[in-house]
Protein backbone atom coordinates (compact mmCIF):
# COMPACT_ATOMS: atom_id res chain seq x y z
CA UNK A 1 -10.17 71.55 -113.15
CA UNK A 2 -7.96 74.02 -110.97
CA UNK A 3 -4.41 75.41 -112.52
CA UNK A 4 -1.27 73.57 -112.28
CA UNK A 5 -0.14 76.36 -110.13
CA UNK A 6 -2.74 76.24 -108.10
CA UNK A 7 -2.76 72.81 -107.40
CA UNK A 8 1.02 73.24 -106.81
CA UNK A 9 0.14 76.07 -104.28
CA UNK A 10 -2.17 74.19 -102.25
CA UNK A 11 0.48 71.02 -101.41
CA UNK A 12 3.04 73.36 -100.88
CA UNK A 13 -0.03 75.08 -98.12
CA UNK A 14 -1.44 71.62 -96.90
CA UNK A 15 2.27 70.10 -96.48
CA UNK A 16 3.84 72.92 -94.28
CA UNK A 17 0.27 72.85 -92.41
CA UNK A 18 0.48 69.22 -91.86
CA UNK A 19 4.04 69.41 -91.24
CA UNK A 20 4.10 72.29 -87.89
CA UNK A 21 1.57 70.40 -85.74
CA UNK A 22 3.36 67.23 -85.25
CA UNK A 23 7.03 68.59 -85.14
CA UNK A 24 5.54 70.35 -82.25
CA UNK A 25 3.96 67.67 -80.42
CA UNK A 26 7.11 65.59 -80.63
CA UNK A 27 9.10 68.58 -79.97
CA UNK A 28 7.70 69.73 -77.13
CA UNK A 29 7.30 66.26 -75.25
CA UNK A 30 11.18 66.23 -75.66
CA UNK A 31 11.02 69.70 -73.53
CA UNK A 32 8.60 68.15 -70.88
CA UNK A 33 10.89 67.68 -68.21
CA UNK A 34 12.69 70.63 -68.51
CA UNK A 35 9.31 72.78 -68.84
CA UNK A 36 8.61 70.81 -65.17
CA UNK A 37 11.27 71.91 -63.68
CA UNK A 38 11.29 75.33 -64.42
CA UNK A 39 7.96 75.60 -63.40
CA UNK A 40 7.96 73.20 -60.50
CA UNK A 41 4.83 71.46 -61.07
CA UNK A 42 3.88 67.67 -60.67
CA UNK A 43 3.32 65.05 -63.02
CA UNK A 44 -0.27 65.67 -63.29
CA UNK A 45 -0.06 69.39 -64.40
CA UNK A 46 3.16 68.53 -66.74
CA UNK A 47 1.04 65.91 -68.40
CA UNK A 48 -1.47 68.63 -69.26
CA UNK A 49 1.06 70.56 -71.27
CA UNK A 50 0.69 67.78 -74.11
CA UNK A 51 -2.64 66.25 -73.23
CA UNK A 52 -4.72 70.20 -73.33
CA UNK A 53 -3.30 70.46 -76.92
CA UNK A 54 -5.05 66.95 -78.05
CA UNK A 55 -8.17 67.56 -76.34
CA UNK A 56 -8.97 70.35 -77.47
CA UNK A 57 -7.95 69.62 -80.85
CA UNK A 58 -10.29 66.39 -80.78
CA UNK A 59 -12.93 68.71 -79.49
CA UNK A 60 -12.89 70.71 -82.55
CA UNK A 61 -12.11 69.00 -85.04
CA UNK A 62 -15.72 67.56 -86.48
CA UNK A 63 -17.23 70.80 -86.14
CA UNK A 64 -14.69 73.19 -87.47
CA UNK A 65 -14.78 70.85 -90.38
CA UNK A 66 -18.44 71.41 -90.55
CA UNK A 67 -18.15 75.23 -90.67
CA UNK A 68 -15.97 75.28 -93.29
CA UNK A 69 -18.25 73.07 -95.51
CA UNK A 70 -20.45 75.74 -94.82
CA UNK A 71 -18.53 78.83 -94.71
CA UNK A 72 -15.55 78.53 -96.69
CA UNK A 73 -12.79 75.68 -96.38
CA UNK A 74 -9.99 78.46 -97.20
CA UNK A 75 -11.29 81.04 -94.58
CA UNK A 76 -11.39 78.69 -91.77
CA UNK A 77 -8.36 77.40 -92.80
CA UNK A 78 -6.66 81.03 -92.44
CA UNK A 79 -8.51 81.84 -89.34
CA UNK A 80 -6.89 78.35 -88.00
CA UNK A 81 -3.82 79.00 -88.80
CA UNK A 82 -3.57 82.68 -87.37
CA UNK A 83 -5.01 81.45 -84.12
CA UNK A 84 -2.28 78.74 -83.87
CA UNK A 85 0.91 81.13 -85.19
CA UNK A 86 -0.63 83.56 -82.61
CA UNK A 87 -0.61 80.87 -79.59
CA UNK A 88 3.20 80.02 -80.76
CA UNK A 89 3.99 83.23 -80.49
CA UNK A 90 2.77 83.61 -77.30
CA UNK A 91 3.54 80.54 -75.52
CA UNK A 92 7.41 81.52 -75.18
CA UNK A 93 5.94 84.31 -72.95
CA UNK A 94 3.94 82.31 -70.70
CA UNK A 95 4.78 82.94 -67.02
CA UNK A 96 3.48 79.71 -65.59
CA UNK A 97 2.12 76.69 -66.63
CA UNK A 98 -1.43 77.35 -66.63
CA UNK A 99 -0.53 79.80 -69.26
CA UNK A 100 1.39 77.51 -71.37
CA UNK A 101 -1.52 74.90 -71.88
CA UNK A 102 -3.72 77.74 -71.73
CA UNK A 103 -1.62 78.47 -75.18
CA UNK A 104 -1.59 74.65 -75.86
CA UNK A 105 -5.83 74.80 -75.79
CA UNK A 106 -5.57 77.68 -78.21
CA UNK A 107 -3.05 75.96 -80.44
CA UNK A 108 -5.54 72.69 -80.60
CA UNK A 109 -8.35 74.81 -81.54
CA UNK A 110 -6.13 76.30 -84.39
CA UNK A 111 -4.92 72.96 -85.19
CA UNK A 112 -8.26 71.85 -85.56
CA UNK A 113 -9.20 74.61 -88.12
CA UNK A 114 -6.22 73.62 -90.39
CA UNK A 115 -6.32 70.00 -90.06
CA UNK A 116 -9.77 70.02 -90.88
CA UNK A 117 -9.95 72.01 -93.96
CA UNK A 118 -6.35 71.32 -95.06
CA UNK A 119 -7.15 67.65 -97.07
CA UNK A 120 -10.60 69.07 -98.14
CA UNK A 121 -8.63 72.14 -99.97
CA UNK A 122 -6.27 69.33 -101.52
CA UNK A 123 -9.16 66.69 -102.57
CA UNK A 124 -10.94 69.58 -103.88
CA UNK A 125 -8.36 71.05 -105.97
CA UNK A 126 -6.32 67.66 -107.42
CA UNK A 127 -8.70 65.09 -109.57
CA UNK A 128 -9.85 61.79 -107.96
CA UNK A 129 -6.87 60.13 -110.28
CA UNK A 130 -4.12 61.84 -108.63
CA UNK A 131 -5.48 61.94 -104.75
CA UNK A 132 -4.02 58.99 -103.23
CA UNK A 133 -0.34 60.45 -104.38
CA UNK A 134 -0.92 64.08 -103.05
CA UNK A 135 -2.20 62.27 -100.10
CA UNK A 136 0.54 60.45 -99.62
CA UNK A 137 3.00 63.77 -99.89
CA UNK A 138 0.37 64.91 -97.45
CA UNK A 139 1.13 62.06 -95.03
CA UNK A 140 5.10 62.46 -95.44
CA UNK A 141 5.01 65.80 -94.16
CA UNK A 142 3.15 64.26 -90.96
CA UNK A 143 5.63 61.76 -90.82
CA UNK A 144 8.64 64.01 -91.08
CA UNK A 145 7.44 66.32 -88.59
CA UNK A 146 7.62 63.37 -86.23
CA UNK A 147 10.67 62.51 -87.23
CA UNK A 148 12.73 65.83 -86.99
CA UNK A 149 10.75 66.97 -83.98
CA UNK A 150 12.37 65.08 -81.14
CA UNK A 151 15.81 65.66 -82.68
CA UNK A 152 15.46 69.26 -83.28
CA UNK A 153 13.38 69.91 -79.93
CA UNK A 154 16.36 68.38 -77.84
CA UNK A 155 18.73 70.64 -79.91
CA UNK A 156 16.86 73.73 -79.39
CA UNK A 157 15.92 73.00 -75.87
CA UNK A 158 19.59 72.33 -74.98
CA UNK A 159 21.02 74.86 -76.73
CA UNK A 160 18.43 77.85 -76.92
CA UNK A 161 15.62 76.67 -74.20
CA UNK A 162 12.44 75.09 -74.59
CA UNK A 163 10.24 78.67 -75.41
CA UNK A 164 12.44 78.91 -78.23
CA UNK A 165 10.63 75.44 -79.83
CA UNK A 166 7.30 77.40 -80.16
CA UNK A 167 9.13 80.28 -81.51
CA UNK A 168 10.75 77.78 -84.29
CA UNK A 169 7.08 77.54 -86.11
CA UNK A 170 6.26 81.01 -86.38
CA UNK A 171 7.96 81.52 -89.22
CA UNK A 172 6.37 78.95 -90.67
CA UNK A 173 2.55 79.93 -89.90
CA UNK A 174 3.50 83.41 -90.96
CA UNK A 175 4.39 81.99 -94.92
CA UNK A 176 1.02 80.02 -94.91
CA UNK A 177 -0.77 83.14 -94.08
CA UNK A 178 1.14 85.16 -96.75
CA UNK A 179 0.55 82.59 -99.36
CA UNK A 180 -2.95 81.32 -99.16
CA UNK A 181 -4.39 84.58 -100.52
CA UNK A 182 -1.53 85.41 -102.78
CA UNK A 183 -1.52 81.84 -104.83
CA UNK A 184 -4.66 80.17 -103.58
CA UNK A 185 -7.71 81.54 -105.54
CA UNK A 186 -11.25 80.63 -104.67
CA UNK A 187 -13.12 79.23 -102.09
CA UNK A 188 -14.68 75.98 -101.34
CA UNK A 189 -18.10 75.40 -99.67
CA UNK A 190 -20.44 73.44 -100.92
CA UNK A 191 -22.73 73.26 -97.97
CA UNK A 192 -22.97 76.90 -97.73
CA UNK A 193 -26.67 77.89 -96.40
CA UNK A 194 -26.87 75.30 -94.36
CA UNK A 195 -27.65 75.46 -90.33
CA UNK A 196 -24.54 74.84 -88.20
CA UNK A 197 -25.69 72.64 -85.27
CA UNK A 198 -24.77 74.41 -82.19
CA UNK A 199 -26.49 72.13 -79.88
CA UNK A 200 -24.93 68.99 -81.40
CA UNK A 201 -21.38 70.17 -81.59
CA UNK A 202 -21.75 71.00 -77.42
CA UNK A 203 -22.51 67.96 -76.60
CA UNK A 204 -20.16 65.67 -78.99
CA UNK A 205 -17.04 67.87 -77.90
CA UNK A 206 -18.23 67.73 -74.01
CA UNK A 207 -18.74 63.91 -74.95
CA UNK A 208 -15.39 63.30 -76.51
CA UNK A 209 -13.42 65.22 -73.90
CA UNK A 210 -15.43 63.73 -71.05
CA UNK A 211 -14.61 60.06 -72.26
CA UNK A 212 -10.84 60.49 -73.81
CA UNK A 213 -10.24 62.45 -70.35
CA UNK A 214 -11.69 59.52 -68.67
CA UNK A 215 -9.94 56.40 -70.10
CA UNK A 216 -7.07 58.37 -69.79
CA UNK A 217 -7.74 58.15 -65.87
CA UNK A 218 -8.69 55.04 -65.67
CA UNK A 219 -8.57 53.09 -63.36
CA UNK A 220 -9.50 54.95 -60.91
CA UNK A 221 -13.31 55.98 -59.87
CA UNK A 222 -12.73 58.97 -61.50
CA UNK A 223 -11.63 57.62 -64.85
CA UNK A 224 -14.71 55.18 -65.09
CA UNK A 225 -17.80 57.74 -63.92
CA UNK A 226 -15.98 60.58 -66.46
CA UNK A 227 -15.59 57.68 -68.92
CA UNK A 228 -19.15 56.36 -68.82
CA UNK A 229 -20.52 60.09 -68.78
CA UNK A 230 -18.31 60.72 -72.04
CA UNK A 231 -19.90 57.63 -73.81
CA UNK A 232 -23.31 58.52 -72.19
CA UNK A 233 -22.89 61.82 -73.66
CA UNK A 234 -21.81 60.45 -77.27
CA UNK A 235 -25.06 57.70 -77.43
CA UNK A 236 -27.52 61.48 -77.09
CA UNK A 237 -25.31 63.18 -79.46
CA UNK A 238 -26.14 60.48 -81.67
CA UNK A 239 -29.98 60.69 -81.19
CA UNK A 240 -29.57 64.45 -81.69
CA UNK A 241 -27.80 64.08 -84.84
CA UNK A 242 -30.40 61.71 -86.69
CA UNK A 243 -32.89 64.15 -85.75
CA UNK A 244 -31.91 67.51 -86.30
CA UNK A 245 -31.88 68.72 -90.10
CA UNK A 246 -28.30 69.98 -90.61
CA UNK A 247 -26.41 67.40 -87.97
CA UNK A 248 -22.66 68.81 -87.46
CA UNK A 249 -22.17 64.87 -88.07
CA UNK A 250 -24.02 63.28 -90.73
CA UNK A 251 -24.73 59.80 -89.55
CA UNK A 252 -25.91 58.69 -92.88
CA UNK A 253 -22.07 58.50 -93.52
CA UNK A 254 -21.34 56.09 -90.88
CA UNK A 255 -24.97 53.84 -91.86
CA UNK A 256 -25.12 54.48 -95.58
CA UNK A 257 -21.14 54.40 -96.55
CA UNK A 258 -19.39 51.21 -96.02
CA UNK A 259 -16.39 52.46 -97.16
CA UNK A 260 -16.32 55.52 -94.73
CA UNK A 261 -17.49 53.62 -91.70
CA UNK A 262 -14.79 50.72 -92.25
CA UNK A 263 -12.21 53.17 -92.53
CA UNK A 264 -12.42 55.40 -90.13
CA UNK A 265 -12.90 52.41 -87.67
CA UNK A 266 -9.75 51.24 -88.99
CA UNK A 267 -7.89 54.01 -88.34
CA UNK A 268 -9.05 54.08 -85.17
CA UNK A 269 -8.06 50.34 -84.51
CA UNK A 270 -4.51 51.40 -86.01
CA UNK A 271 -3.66 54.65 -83.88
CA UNK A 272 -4.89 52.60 -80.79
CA UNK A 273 -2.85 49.90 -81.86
CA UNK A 274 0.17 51.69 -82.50
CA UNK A 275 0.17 55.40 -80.86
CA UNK A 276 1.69 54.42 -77.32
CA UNK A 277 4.43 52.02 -79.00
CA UNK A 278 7.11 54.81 -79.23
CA UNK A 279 6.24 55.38 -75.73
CA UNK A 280 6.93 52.26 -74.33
CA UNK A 281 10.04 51.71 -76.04
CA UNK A 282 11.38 54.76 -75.36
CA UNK A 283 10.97 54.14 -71.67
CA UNK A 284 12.33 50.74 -72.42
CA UNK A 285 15.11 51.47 -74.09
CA UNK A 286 16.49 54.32 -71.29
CA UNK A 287 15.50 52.10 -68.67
CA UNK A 288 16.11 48.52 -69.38
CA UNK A 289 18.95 49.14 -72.18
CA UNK A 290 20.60 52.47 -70.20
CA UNK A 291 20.50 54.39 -73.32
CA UNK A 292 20.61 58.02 -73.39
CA UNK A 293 18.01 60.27 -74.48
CA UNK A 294 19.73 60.74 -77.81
CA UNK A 295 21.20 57.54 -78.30
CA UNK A 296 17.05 56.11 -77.88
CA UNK A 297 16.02 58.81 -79.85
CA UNK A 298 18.24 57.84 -83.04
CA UNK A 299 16.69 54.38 -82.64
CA UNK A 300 13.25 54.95 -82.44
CA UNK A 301 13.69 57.64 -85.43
CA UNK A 302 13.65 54.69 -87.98
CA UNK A 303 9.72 54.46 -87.41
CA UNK A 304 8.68 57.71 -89.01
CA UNK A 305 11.55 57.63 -91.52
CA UNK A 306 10.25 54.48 -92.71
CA UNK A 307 7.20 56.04 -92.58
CA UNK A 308 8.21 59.38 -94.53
CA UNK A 309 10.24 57.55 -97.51
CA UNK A 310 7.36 54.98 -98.39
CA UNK A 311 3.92 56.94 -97.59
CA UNK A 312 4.08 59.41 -101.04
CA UNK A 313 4.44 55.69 -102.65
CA UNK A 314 1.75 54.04 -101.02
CA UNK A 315 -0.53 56.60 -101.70
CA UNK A 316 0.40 56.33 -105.46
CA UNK A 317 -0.50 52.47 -105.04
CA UNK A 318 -4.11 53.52 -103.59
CA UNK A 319 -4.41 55.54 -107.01
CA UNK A 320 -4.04 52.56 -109.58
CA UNK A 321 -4.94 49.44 -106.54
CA UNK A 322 -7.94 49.38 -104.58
CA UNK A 323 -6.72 51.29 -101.62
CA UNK A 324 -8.74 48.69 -99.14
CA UNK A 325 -6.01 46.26 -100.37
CA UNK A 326 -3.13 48.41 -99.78
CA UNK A 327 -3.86 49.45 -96.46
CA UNK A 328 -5.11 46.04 -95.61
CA UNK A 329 -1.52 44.69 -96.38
CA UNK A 330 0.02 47.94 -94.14
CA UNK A 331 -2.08 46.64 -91.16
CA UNK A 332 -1.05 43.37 -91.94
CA UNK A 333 2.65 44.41 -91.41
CA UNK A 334 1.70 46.41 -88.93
CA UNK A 335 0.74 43.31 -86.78
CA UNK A 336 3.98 41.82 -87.78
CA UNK A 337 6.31 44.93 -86.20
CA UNK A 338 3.95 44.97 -83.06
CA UNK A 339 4.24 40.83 -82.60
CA UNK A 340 8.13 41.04 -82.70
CA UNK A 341 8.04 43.56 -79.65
CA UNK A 342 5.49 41.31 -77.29
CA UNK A 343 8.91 39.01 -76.66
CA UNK A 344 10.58 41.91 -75.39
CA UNK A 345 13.32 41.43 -72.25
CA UNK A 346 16.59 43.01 -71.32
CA UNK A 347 18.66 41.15 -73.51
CA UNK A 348 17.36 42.01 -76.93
CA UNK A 349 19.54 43.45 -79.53
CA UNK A 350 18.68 46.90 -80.78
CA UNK A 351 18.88 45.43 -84.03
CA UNK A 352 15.97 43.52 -83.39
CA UNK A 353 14.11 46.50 -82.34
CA UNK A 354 15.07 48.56 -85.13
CA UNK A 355 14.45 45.45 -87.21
CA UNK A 356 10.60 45.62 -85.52
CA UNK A 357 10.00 49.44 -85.82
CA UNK A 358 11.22 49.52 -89.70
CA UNK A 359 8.53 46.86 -90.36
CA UNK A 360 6.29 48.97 -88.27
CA UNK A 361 6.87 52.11 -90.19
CA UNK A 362 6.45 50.03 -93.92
CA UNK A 363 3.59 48.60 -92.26
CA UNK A 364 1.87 52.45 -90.74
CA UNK A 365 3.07 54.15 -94.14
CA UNK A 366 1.20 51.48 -96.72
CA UNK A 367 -1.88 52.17 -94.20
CA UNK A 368 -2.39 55.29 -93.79
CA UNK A 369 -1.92 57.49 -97.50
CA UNK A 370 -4.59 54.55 -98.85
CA UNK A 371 -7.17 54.49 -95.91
CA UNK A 372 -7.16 58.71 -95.96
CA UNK A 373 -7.31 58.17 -99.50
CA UNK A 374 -10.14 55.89 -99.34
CA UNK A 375 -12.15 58.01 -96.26
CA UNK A 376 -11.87 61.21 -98.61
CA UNK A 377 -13.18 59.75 -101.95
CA UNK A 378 -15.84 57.89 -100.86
CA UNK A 379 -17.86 61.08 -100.06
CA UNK A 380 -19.75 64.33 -101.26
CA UNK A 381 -17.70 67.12 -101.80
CA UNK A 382 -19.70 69.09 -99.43
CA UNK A 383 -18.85 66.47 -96.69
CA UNK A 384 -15.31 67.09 -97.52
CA UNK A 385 -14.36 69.13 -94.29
CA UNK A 386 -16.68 66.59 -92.03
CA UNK A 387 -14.73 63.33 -92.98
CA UNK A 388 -11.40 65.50 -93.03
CA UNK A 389 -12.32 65.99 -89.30
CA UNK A 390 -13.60 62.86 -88.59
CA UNK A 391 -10.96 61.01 -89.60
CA UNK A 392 -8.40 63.42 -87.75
CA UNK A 393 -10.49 62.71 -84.60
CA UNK A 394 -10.41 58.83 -85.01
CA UNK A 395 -6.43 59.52 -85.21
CA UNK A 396 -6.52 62.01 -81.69
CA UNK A 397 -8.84 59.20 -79.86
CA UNK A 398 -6.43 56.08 -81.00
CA UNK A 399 -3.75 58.15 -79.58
CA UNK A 400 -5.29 58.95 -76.20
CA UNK A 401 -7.08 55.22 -76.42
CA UNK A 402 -3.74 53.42 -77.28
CA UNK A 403 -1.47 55.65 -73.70
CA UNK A 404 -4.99 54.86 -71.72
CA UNK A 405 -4.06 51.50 -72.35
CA UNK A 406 -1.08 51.79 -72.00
CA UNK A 407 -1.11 53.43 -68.41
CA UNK A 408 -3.89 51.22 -67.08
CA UNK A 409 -1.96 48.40 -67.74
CA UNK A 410 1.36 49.74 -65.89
CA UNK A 411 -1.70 50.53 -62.99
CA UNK A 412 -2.68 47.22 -62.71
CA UNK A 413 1.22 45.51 -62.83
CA UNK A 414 2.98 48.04 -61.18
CA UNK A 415 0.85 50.29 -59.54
CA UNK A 416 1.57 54.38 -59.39
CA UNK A 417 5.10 53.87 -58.67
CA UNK A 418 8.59 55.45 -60.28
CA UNK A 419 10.28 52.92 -62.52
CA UNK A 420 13.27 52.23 -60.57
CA UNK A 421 15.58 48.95 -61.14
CA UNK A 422 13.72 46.83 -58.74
CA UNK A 423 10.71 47.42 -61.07
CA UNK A 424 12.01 46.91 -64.45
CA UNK A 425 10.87 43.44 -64.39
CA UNK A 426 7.29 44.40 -64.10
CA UNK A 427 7.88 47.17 -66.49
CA UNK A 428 9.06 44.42 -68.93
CA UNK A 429 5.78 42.27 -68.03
CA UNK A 430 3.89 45.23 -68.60
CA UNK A 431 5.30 46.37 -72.02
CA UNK A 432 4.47 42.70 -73.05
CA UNK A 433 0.74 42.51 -72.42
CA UNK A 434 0.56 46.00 -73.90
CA UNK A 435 2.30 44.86 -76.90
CA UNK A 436 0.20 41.67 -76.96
CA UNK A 437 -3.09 43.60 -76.37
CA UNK A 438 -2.14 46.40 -79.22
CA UNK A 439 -1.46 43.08 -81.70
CA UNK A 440 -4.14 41.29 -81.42
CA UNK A 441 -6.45 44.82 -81.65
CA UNK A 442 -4.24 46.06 -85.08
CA UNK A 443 -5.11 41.53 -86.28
CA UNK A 444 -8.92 42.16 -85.76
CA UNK A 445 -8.28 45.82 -88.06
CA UNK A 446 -6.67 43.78 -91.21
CA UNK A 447 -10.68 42.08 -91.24
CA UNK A 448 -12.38 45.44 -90.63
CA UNK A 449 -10.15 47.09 -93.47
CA UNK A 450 -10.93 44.47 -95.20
CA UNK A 451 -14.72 44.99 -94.87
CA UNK A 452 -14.65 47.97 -96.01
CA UNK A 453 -15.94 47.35 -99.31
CA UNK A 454 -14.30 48.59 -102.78
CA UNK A 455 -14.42 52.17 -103.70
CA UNK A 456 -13.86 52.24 -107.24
């Protein structure tokens, strides 16, 4: 049994760590346009900015988790962390914008590191009986990052410039670095003298890459041959894995483990399911409703506050409640906020879509603290860092699944063209089927989180 005060150090660490990365995600897509325009680049390239930053964190994430099983969960964890304060700090310097996402790759990889070690340090610190509620603090920070990053990023890109964003978190990385070895003792790797599996982690980032890349092009010829090499790639990482004698990814997990399987699946059903919904209503709500970027912003901010307030609770609930219950109501209510948005059109009150998102964000926060709960305890502690990273890459694929969607969807109803007035009614067509598509995927998830099997 760790120290109170070492337990106390290592939220304080995990929550600023799980705080930075999505303030400045949300931050920085608030910053898009102007980044575009100072650099004069299309669509395409802009889009990179954000999408380089996901990819390469989804890329890393499994097998930087693996390496710090092995090696040390607190010295990858530091070595993350430097690499992404040291891509902040450089980023405001970048003289064009293959240097910026050249900075947004390095901050993935660094992002990866943290993320996938940063649960494994708390689970391995706090007792099974209090996990679900330092999960749920955990998942708060997450939540609040997403919350005060578009308000702050418009702020400090109006007022200071965009560069100035990156700059924000430095200060930030800099205490994490200054207080892991001060007031976090010890190390953590119970699969130390194992064989890292070079071969396998190649070919499932190349894999994951090639197919998230892919769907995200769909649906054009491009999309589907990078999209069926991705999957091709996964099905022989998979064949390498139940082969090799140290796998990066054990696949006993996913064929063994009920629990695990079930919940990462859910999670993946969820962030597919939900991921691109701030998306479309942001676009709705400028477009169809003429609100300003602020004015959309304040509405769509009751999502993640929802989210923030309840999430330290739910994960409480998943301590003393089977957490399969739990987040098996949260996708429940989940279903419930994305059903009220598939009847979408330009006359619906705000109120109704604040009404929709507030459900959404009970619905997200009761999920979410439980199922990470649920995906962390039902394993070894030396597959700590694997299902950390798992898990985080079921979260980065929903995301890119859920826009893919989202974006093949406006192909196919509106084609590649601007959304200008005498398109908003297939925009509205289109944010329907989306919504109706994402509801019917996050109804199938209550039955898989259901499936899941009890953990305690």
């Amino acid at each position: 049994m760790k120290s109170t005060a070492q337990q106390r150090a290592a939220l304080v660490i995990a929550t600023l760590a799980a705080f930075i990365t999505p303030f400045m995600g949300s931050a920085v897509n608030i910053a898009l346009p102007v980044i575009g325009r100072e650099f004069a680049i299309d669509a395409v390239l802009l889009n990179w900015v954000s999408t380089a930053f996901i990819l390469a964190s989804a890329m890393f994430l499994v097998p930087m988790g693996r390496l710090a099983d092995m090696r040390g969960r607190k010295r990858v964890f530091v070595a993350g962390m430097a690499i992404y304060t040291a891509a902040s700090f450089m980023a405001p310097f970048a003289g064009s914008a293959r240097a910026l996402i050249a900075c947004r790759i390095a901050q993935g990889i660094g992002s990866a590191m943290t993320f996938g070690t940063g649960l494994p340090i708390l689970i391995s610190v706090f007792p099974p009986k209090r996990r679900g509620s330092v999960l749920g603090v955990n998942v708060a920070a997450v939540y609040l990052g997403l919350s005060l990053g578009p308000f702050l990023g418009g702020v400090i890109t109006q007022h200071l410039g965009w560069r100035f964003i990156f700059l924000a978190t430095v200060p930030m990385g800099i205490a994490i670095l200054i207080l892991v070895p001060v007031y976090l003792k010890g190390e953590w790797a119970e699969a130390k003298g194992e064989r890292f599996d070079l071969v396998g982690s190649l070919v499932y980032g190349a894999g994951l890459a090639s197919l998230m890349y892919g769907f995200s092009r769909l649906p054009s010829a491009a999309g589907i041959l990078l999209s069926i090499a991705g999957a091709a790639a996964l099905v022989a990482f998979y064949r390498i894995e139940i082969a090799v004698e140290s796998p990066v990814m054990n696949m006993a997990l996913f064929r063994d483990n009920m629990v695990f399987a079930m919940s990462n699946f859910a999670a993946l059903i969820n962030y597919s399911a939900t991921f691109a919904s701030g998306f479309l209503l942001s676009l709705y709500l400028q477009y169809i409703k003429g609100m300003s970027p602020e004015s959309a912003g304040i509405v769509l901010v009751a999502q993640p506050v929802v989210m923030a307030l309840l999430s330290p609770l739910a994960g409480s609930l998943s301590d003393r409640i089977e957490p399969r219950v739990v987040a098996s109501i949260g996708m429940a209510l989940t279903t419930a906020g994305l059903s009220s948005f598939i009847f979408l059109d330009s006359g619906t009150p705000p109120g109704l879509i604040i009404a929709g998102l507030v459900v959404l964000g009970f619905g997200f926060a009761l999920f979410s603290s439980p199922n990470t709960n649920a995906v962390m305890s039902s394993v070894e502690s030396r597959h700590y860092g694997v299902a950390s990273g798992t898990l985080g890459t079921m979260r980065l694929t929903g995301q890119m699944f859920s826009m893919g969607i989202a974006m093949l969807i406006f192909a196919l109803i509106m084609g590649r063209v601007p959304i200008t007035p005498e398109h908003y009614g297939q925009f509205i067509v289109s944010a329907r089927i989306a919504f109706a598509i994402f509801t019917v995927l996050c109804f199938a998830g209550i039955f898989m989180s259901l499936a899941r099997g009890k953990l305690r």
